[in-house]
C-alpha atoms as a PDB file:
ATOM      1  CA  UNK A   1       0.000   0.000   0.000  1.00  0.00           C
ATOM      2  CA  UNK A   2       1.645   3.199  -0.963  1.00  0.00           C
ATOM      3  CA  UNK A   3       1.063   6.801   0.429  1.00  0.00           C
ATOM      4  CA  UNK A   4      -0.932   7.775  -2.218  1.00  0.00           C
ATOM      5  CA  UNK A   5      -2.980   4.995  -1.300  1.00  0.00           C
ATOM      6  CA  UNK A   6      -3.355   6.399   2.597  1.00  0.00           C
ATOM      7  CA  UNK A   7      -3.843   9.753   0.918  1.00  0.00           C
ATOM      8  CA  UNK A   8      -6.721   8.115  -0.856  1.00  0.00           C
ATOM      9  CA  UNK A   9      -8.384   6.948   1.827  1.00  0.00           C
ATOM     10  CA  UNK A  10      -7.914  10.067   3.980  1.00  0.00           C
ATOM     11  CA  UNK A  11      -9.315  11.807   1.218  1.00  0.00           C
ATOM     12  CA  UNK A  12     -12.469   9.333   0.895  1.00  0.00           C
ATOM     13  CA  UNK A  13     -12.953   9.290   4.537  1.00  0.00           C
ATOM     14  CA  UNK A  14     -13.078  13.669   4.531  1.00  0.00           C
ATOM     15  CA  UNK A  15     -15.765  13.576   2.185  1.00  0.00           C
ATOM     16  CA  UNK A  16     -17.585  10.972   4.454  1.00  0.00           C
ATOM     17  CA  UNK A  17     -17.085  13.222   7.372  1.00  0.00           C
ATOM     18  CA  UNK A  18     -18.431  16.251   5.647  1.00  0.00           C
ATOM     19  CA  UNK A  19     -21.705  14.126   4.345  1.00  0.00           C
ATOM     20  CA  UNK A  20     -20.912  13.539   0.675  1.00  0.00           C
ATOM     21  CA  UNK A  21     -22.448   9.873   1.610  1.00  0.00           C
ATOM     22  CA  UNK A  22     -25.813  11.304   3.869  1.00  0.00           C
ATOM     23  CA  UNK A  23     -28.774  11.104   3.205  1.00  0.00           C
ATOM     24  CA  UNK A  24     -30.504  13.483   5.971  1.00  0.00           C
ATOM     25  CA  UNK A  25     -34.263  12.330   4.725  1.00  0.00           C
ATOM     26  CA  UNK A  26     -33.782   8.719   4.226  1.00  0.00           C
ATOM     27  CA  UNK A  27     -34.591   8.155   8.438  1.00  0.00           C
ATOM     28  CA  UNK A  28     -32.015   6.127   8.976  1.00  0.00           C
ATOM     29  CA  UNK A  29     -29.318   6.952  11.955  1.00  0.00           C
ATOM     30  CA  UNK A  30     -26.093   8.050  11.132  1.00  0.00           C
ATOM     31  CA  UNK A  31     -24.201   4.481  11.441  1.00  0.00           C
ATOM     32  CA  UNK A  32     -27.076   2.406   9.471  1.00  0.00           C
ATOM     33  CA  UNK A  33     -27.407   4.551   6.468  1.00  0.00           C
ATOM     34  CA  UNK A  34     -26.925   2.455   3.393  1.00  0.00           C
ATOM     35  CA  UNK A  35     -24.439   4.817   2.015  1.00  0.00           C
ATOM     36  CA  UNK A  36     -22.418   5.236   5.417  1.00  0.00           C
ATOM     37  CA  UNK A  37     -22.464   1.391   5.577  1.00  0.00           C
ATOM     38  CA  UNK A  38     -21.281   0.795   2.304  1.00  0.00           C
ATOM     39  CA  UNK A  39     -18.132   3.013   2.463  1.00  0.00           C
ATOM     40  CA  UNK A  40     -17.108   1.475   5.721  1.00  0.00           C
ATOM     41  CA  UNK A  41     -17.442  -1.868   4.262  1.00  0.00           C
ATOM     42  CA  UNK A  42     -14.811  -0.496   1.119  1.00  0.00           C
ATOM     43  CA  UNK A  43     -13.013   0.703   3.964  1.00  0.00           C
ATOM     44  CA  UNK A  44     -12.324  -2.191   5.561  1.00  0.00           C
ATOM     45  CA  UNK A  45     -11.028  -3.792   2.911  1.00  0.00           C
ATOM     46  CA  UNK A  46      -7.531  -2.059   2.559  1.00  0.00           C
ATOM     47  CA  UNK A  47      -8.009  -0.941   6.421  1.00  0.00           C
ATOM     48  CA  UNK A  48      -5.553  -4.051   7.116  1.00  0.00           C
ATOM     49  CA  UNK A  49      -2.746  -2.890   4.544  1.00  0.00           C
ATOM     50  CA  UNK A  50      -2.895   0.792   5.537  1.00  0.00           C
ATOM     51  CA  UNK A  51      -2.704  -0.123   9.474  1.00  0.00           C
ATOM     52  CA  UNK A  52      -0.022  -3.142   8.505  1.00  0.00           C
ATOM     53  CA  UNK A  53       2.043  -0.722   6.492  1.00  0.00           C
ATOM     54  CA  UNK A  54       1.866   2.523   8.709  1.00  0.00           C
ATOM     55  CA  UNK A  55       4.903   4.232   9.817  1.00  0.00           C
ATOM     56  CA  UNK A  56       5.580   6.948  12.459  1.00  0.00           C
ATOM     57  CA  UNK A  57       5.367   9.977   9.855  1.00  0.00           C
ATOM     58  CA  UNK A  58       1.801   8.101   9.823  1.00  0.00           C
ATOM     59  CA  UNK A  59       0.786   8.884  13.402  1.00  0.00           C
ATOM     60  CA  UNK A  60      -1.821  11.619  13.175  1.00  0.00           C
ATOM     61  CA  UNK A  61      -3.199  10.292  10.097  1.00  0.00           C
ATOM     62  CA  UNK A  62      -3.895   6.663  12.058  1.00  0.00           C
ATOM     63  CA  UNK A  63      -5.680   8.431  14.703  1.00  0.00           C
ATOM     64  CA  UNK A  64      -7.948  10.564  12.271  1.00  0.00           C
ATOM     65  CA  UNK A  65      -9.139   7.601  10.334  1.00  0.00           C
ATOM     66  CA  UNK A  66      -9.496   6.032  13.533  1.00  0.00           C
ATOM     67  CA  UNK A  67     -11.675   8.489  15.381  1.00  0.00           C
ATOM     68  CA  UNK A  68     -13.755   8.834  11.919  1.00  0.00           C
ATOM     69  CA  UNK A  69     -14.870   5.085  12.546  1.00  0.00           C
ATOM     70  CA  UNK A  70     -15.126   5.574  16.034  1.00  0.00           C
ATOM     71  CA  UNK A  71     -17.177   7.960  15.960  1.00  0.00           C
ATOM     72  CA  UNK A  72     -19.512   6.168  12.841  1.00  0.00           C
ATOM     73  CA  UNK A  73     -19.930   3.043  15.615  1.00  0.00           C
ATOM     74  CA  UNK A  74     -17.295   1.103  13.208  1.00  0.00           C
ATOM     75  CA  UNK A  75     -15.473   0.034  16.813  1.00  0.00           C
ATOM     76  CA  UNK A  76     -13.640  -2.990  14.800  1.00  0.00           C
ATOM     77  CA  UNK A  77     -12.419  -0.716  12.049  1.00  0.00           C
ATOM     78  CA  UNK A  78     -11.320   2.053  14.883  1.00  0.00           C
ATOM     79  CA  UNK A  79      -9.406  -0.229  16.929  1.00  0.00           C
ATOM     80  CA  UNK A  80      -6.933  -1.374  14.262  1.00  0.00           C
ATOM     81  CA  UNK A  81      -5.964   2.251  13.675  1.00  0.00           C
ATOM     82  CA  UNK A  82      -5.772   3.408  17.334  1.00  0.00           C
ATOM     83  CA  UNK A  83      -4.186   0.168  18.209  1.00  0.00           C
ATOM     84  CA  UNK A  84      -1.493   0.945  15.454  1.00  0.00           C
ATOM     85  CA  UNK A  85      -1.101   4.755  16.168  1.00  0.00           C
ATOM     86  CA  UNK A  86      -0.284   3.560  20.230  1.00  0.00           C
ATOM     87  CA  UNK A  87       2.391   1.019  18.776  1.00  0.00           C
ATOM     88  CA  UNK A  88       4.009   3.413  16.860  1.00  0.00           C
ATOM     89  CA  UNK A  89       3.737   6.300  19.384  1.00  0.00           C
ATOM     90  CA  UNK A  90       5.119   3.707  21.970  1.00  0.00           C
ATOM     91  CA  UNK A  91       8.073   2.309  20.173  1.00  0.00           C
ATOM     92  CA  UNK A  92       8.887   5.893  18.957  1.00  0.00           C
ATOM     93  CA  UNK A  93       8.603   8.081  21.422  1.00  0.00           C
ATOM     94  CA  UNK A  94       8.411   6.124  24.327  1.00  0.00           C
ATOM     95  CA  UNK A  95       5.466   4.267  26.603  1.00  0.00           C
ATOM     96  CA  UNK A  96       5.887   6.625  29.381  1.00  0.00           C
ATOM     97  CA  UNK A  97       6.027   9.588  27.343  1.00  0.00           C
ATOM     98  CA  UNK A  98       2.909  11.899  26.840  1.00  0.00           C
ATOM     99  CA  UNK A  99       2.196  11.670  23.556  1.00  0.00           C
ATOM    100  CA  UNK A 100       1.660   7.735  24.046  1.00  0.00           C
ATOM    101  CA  UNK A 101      -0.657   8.127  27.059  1.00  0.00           C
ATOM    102  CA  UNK A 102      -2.727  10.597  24.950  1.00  0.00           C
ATOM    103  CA  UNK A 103      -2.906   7.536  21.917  1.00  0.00           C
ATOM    104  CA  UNK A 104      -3.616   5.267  25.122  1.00  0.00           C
ATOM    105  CA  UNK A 105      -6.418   7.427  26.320  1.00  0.00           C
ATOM    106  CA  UNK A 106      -7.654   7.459  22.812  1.00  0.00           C
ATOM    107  CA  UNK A 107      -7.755   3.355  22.377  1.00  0.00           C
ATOM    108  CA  UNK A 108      -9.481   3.355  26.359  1.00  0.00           C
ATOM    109  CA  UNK A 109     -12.083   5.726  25.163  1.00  0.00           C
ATOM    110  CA  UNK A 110     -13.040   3.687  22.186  1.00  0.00           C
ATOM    111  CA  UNK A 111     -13.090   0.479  24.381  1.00  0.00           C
ATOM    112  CA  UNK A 112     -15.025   2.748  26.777  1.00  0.00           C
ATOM    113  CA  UNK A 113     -17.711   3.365  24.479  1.00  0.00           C
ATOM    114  CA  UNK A 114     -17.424  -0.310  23.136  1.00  0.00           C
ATOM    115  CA  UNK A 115     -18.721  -1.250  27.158  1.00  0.00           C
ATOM    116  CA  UNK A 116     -15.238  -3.427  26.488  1.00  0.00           C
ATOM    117  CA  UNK A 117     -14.623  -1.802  30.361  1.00  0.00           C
ATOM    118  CA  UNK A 118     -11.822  -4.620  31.251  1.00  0.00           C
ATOM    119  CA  UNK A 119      -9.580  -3.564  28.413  1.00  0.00           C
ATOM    120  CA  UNK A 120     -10.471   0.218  29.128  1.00  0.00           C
ATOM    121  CA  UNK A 121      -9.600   0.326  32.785  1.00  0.00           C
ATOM    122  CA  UNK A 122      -6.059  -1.372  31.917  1.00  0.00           C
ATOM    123  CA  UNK A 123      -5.137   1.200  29.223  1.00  0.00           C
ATOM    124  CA  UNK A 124      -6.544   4.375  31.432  1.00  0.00           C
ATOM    125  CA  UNK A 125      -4.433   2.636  34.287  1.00  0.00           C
ATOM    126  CA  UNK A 126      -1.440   3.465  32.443  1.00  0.00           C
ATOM    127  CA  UNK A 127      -2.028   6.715  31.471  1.00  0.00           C
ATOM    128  CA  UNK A 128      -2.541   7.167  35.009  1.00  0.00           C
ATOM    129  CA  UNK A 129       0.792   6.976  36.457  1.00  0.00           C
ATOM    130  CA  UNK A 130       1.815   9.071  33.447  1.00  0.00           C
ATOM    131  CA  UNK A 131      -0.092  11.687  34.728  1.00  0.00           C
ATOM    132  CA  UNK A 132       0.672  11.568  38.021  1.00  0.00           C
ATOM    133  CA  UNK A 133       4.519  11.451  37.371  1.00  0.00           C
ATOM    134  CA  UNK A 134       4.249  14.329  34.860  1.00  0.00           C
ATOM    135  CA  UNK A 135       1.625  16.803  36.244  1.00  0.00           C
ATOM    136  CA  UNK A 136       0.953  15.362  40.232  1.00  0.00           C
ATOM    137  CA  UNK A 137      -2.682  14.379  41.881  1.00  0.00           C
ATOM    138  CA  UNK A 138      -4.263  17.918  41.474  1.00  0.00           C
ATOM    139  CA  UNK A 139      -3.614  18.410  38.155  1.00  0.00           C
ATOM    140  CA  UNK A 140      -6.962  18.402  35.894  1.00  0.00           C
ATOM    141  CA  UNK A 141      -5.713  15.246  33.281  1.00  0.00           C
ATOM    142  CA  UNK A 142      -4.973  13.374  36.427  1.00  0.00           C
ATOM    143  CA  UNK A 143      -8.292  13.772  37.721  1.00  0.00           C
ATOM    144  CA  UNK A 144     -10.517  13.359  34.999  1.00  0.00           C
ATOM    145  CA  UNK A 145      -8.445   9.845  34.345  1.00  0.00           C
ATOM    146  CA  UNK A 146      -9.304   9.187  37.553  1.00  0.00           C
ATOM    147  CA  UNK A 147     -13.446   9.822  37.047  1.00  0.00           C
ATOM    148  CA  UNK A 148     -12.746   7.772  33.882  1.00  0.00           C
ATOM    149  CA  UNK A 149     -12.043   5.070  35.646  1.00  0.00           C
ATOM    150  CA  UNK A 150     -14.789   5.327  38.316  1.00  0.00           C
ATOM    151  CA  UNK A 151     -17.068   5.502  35.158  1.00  0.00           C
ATOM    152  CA  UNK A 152     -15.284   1.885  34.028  1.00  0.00           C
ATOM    153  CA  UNK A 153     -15.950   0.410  37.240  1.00  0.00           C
ATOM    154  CA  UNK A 154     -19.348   1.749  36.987  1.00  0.00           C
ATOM    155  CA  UNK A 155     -19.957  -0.543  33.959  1.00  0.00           C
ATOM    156  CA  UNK A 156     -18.378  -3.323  34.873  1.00  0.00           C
ATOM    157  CA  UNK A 157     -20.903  -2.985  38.081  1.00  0.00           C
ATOM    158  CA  UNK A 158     -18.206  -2.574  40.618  1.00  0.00           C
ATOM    159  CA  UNK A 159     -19.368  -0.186  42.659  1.00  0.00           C
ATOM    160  CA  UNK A 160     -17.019   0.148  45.537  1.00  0.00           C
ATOM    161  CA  UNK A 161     -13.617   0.982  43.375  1.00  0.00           C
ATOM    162  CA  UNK A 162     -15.954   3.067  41.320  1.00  0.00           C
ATOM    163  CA  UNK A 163     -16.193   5.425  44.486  1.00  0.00           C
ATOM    164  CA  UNK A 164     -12.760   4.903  45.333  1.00  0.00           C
ATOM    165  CA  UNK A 165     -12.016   6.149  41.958  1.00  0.00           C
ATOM    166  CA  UNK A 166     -14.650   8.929  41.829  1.00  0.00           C
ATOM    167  CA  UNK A 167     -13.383  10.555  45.644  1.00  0.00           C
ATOM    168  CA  UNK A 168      -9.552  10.610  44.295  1.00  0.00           C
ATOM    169  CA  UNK A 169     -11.039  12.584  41.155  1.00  0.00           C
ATOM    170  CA  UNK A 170     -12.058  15.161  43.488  1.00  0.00           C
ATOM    171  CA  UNK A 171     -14.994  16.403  40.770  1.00  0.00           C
ATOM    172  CA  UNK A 172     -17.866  16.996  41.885  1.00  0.00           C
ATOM    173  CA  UNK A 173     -21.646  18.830  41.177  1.00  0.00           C
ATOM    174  CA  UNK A 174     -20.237  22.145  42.461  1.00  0.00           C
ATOM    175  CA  UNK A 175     -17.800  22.213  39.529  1.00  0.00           C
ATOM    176  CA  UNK A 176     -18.751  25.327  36.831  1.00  0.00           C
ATOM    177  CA  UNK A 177     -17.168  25.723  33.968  1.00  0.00           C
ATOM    178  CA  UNK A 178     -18.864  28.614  31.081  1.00  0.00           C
ATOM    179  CA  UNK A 179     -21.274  27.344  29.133  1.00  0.00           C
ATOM    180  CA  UNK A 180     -20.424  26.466  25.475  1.00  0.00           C
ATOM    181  CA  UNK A 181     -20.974  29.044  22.815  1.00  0.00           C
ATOM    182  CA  UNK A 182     -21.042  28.312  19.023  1.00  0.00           C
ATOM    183  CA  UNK A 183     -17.988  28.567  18.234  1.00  0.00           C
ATOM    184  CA  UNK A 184     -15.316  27.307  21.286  1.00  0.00           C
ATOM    185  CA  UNK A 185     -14.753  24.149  22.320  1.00  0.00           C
ATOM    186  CA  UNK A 186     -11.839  25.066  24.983  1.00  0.00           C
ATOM    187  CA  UNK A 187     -14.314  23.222  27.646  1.00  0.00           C
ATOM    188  CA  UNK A 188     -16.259  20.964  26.006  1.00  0.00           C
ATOM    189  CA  UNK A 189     -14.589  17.909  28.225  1.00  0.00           C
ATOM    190  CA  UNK A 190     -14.106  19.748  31.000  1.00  0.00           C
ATOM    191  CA  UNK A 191     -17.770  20.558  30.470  1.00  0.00           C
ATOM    192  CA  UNK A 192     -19.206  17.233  29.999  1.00  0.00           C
ATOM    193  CA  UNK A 193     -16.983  15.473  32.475  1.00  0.00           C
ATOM    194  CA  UNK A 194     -19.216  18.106  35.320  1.00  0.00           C
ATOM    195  CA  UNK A 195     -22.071  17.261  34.095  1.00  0.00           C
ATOM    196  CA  UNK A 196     -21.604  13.441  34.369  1.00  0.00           C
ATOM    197  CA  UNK A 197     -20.156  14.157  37.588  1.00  0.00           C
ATOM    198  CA  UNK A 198     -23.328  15.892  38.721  1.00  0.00           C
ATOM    199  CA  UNK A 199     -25.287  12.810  37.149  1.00  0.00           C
ATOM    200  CA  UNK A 200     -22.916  10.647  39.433  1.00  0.00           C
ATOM    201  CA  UNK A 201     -23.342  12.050  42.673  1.00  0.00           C
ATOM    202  CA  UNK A 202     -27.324  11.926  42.051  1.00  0.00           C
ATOM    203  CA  UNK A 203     -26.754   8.296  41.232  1.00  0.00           C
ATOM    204  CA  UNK A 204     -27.694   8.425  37.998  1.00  0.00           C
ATOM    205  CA  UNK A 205     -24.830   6.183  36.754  1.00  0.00           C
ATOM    206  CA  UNK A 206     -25.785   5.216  33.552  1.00  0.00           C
ATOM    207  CA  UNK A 207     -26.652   8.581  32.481  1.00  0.00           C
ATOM    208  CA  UNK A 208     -23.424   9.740  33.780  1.00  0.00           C
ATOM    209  CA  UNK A 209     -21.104   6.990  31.183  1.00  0.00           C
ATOM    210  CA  UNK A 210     -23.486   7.949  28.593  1.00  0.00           C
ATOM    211  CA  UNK A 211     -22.453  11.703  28.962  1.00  0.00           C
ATOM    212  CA  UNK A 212     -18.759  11.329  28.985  1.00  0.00           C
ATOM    213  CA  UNK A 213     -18.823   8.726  26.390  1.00  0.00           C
ATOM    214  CA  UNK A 214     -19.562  11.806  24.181  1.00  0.00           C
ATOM    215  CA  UNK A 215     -16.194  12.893  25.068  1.00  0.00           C
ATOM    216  CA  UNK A 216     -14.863  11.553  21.604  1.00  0.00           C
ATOM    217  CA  UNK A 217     -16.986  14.674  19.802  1.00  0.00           C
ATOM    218  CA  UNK A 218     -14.204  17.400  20.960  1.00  0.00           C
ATOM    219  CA  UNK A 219     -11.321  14.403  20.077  1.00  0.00           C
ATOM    220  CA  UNK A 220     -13.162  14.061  16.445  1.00  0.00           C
ATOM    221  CA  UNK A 221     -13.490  18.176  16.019  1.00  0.00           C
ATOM    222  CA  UNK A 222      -9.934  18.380  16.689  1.00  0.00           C
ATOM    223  CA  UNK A 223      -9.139  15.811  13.676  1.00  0.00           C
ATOM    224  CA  UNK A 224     -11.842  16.384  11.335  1.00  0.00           C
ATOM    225  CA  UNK A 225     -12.588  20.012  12.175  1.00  0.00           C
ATOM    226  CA  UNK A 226     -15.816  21.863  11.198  1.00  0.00           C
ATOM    227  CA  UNK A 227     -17.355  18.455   9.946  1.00  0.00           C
ATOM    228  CA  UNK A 228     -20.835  17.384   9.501  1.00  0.00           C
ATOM    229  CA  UNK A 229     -20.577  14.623  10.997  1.00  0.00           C
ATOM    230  CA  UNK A 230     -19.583  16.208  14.626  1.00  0.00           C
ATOM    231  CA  UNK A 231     -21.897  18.419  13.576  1.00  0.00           C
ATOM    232  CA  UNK A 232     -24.643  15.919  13.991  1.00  0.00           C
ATOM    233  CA  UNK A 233     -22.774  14.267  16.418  1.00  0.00           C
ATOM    234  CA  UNK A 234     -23.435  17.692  18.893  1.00  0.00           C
ATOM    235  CA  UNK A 235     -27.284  17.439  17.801  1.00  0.00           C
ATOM    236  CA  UNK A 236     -27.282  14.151  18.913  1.00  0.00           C
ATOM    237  CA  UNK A 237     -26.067  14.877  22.126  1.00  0.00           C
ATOM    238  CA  UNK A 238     -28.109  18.190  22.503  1.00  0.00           C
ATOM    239  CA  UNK A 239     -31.074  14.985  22.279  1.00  0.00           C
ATOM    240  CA  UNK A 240     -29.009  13.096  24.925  1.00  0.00           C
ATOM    241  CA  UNK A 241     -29.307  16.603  27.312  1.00  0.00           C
ATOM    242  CA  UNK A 242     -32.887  17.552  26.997  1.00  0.00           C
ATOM    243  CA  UNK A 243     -33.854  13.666  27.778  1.00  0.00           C
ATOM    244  CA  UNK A 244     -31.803  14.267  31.103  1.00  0.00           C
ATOM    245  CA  UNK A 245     -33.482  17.097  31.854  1.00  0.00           C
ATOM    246  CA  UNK A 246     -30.303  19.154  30.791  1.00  0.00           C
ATOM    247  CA  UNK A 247     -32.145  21.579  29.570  1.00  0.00           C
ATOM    248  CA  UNK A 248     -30.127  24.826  29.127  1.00  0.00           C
ATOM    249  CA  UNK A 249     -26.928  22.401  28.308  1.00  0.00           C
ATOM    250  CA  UNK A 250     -28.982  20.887  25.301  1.00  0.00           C
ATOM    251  CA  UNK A 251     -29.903  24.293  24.172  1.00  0.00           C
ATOM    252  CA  UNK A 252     -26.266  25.443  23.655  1.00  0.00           C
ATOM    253  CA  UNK A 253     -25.100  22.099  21.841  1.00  0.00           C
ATOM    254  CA  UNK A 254     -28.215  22.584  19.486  1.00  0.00           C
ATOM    255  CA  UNK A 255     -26.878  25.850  18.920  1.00  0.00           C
ATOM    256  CA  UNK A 256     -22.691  24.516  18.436  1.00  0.00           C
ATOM    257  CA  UNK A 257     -24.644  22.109  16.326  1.00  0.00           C
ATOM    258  CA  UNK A 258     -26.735  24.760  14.021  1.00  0.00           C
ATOM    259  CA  UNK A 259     -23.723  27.191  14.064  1.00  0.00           C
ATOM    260  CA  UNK A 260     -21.679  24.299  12.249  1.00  0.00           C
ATOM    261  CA  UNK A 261     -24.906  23.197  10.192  1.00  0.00           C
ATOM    262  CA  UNK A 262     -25.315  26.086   8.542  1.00  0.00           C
ATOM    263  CA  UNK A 263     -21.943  26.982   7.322  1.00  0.00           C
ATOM    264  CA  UNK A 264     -21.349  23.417   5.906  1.00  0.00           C
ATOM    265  CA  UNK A 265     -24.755  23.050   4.277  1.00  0.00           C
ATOM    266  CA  UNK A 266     -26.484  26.549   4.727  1.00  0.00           C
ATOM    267  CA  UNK A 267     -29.728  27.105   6.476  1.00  0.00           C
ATOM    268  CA  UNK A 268     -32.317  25.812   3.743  1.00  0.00           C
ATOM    269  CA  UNK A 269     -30.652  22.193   4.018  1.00  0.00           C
ATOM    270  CA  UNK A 270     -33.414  19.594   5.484  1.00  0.00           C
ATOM    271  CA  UNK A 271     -31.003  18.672   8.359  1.00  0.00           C
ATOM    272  CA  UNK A 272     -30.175  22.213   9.173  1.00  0.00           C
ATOM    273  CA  UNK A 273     -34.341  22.716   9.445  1.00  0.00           C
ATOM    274  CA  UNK A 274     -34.421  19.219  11.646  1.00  0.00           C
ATOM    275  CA  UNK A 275     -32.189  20.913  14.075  1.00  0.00           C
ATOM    276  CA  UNK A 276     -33.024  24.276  14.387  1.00  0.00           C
ATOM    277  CA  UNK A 277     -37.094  22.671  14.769  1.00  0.00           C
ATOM    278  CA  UNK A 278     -35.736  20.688  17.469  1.00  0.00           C
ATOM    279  CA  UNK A 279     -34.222  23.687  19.107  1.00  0.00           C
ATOM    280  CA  UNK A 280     -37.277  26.166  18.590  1.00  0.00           C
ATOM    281  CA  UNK A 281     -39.730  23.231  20.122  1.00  0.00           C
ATOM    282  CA  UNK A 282     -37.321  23.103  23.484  1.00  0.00           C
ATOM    283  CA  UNK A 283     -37.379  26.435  23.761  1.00  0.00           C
ATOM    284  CA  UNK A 284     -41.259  26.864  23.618  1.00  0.00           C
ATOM    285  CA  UNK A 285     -41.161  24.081  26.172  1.00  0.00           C
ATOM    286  CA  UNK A 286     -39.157  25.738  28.504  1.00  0.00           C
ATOM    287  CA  UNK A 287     -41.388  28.825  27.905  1.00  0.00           C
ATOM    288  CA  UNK A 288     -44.386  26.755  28.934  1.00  0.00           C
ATOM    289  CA  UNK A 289     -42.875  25.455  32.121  1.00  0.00           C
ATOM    290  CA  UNK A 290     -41.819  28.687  32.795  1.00  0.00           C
ATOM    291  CA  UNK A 291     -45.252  30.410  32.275  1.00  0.00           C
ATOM    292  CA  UNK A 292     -47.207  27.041  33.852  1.00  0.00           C
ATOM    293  CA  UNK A 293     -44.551  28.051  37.360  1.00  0.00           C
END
């Protein structure tokens, strides 16, 4: 497999990400649309030969193609490229080194979201004692690895070392950050990690892994930047909110989400007018409650 070949399918998967293969009307979710499902099955095909034949100078590309599938509920197709990108970043720059434990944190999110929570808790282990060596116990990194884990233990049902976990994290419901505007994402983890702390403490578990599972939307921004598919990716979270009763949270990632919406497809686009609906109907229902109180 040559570069050009990797160039190919970096190319392929950009168009992908920016909806060349969506059909917004067809009704079908974002992972079973025929067209979606077809390119990841053309994908996989030279997946094997890209990952096999990777090299260091490949690193960044590895992880973009792998939170692309990631994010698209291709886990298979994801892990091959993170798994890949964390060899190389290992044997390169060294397992102890930062730029591995970020690839490592990558890999552990994807099994995260895969409810593969044994695999998860050994990779976010490891990053652990990176961060504690590197930045100390206070430092933010060190403490959100440390909720991720009492999220793991959450799923795997094991309660006690989830609290153990969750008390060294030191996060907690009185945790603010700004809410999220349009156009920044500076917070967005920071952001969602409080929230599904908050969800925690009420003991609302589940909805609290659910939240931070939608941690990987900032990670895919950051490779694929100003992409439709994020873009739907933040409506589908602004859904997640409002069916939490996260009101006022929902309302700003429908807005991140329309803000992106219309300058990739511009405002008369049917899943431009699906969104903004969505966010005009939660905003009359807040008005209701309001009026109703």
């Amino acid at each position: 497999m040559t570069q050009a070949s990797f160039a190919t399918a970096l190319a392929n998967t950009g168009q992908m990400m920016n909806g060349a293969y969506m059909q917004p009307a067809a009704g079908y979710s974002l992972a079973e649309q025929p067209e979606i499902m077809a390119f990841f099955q053309d994908l996989g095909r030279v997946a094997p030969t890209l990952v096999q034949e990777a090299t260091p100078a490949d690193l960044a590309n590895l992880h973009r193609m792998g939170v692309a599938c990631r994010l698209c509920g291709q886990f298979e197709l994801a892990e091959g490229f993170y798994k890949r990108a964390l060899q190389l970043a290992e044997q390169t720059l060294g397992a102890a080194g930062m730029e591995a434990a970020t690839h490592r944190n990558f890999l552990a999110g994807l099994y995260f979201m895969w409810r593969r929570f044994d695999d998860s808790i050994a990779l976010i282990e490891q990053s652990l004692q990176v961060y504690r060596a590197a930045f100390g116990a206070e430092h933010i990194y060190t403490r959100l690895t440390h909720f991720a884990l009492a999220l793991a233990y959450t799923g795997k049902g094991e309660s006690n070392l989830s609290r153990e976990q969750y008390s060294l994290s030191a996060l907690g419901s009185q945790m603010q950050f700004e809410a999220q505007s349009q156009d920044r994402w500076s917070t967005f983890t920071t952001k969602l990690a409080a929230l599904a702390a908050a969800k925690y403490e009420q003991g609302r578990y589940d909805q609290a892994v659910e939240l931070f599972r939608h941690c990987v939307i900032h990670e895919a921004n950051e490779a694929w930047p100003g992409s439709l598919v994020v873009a739907q990716s933040l409506t589908s979270l602004a859904v997640l909110c409002r069916s939490q009763s996260l009101d006022q949270e929902a309302l700003e990632f429908y807005k991140m989400s329309l803000h992106m919406k219309k300058e990739l497809c511009g405002e008369g686009h049917p899943d431009y007018q699906s969104t903004l609906r969505q966010y005009q109907e939660l905003n009359e229902a807040i008005a209701r409650r309001a009026t109703a109180n």
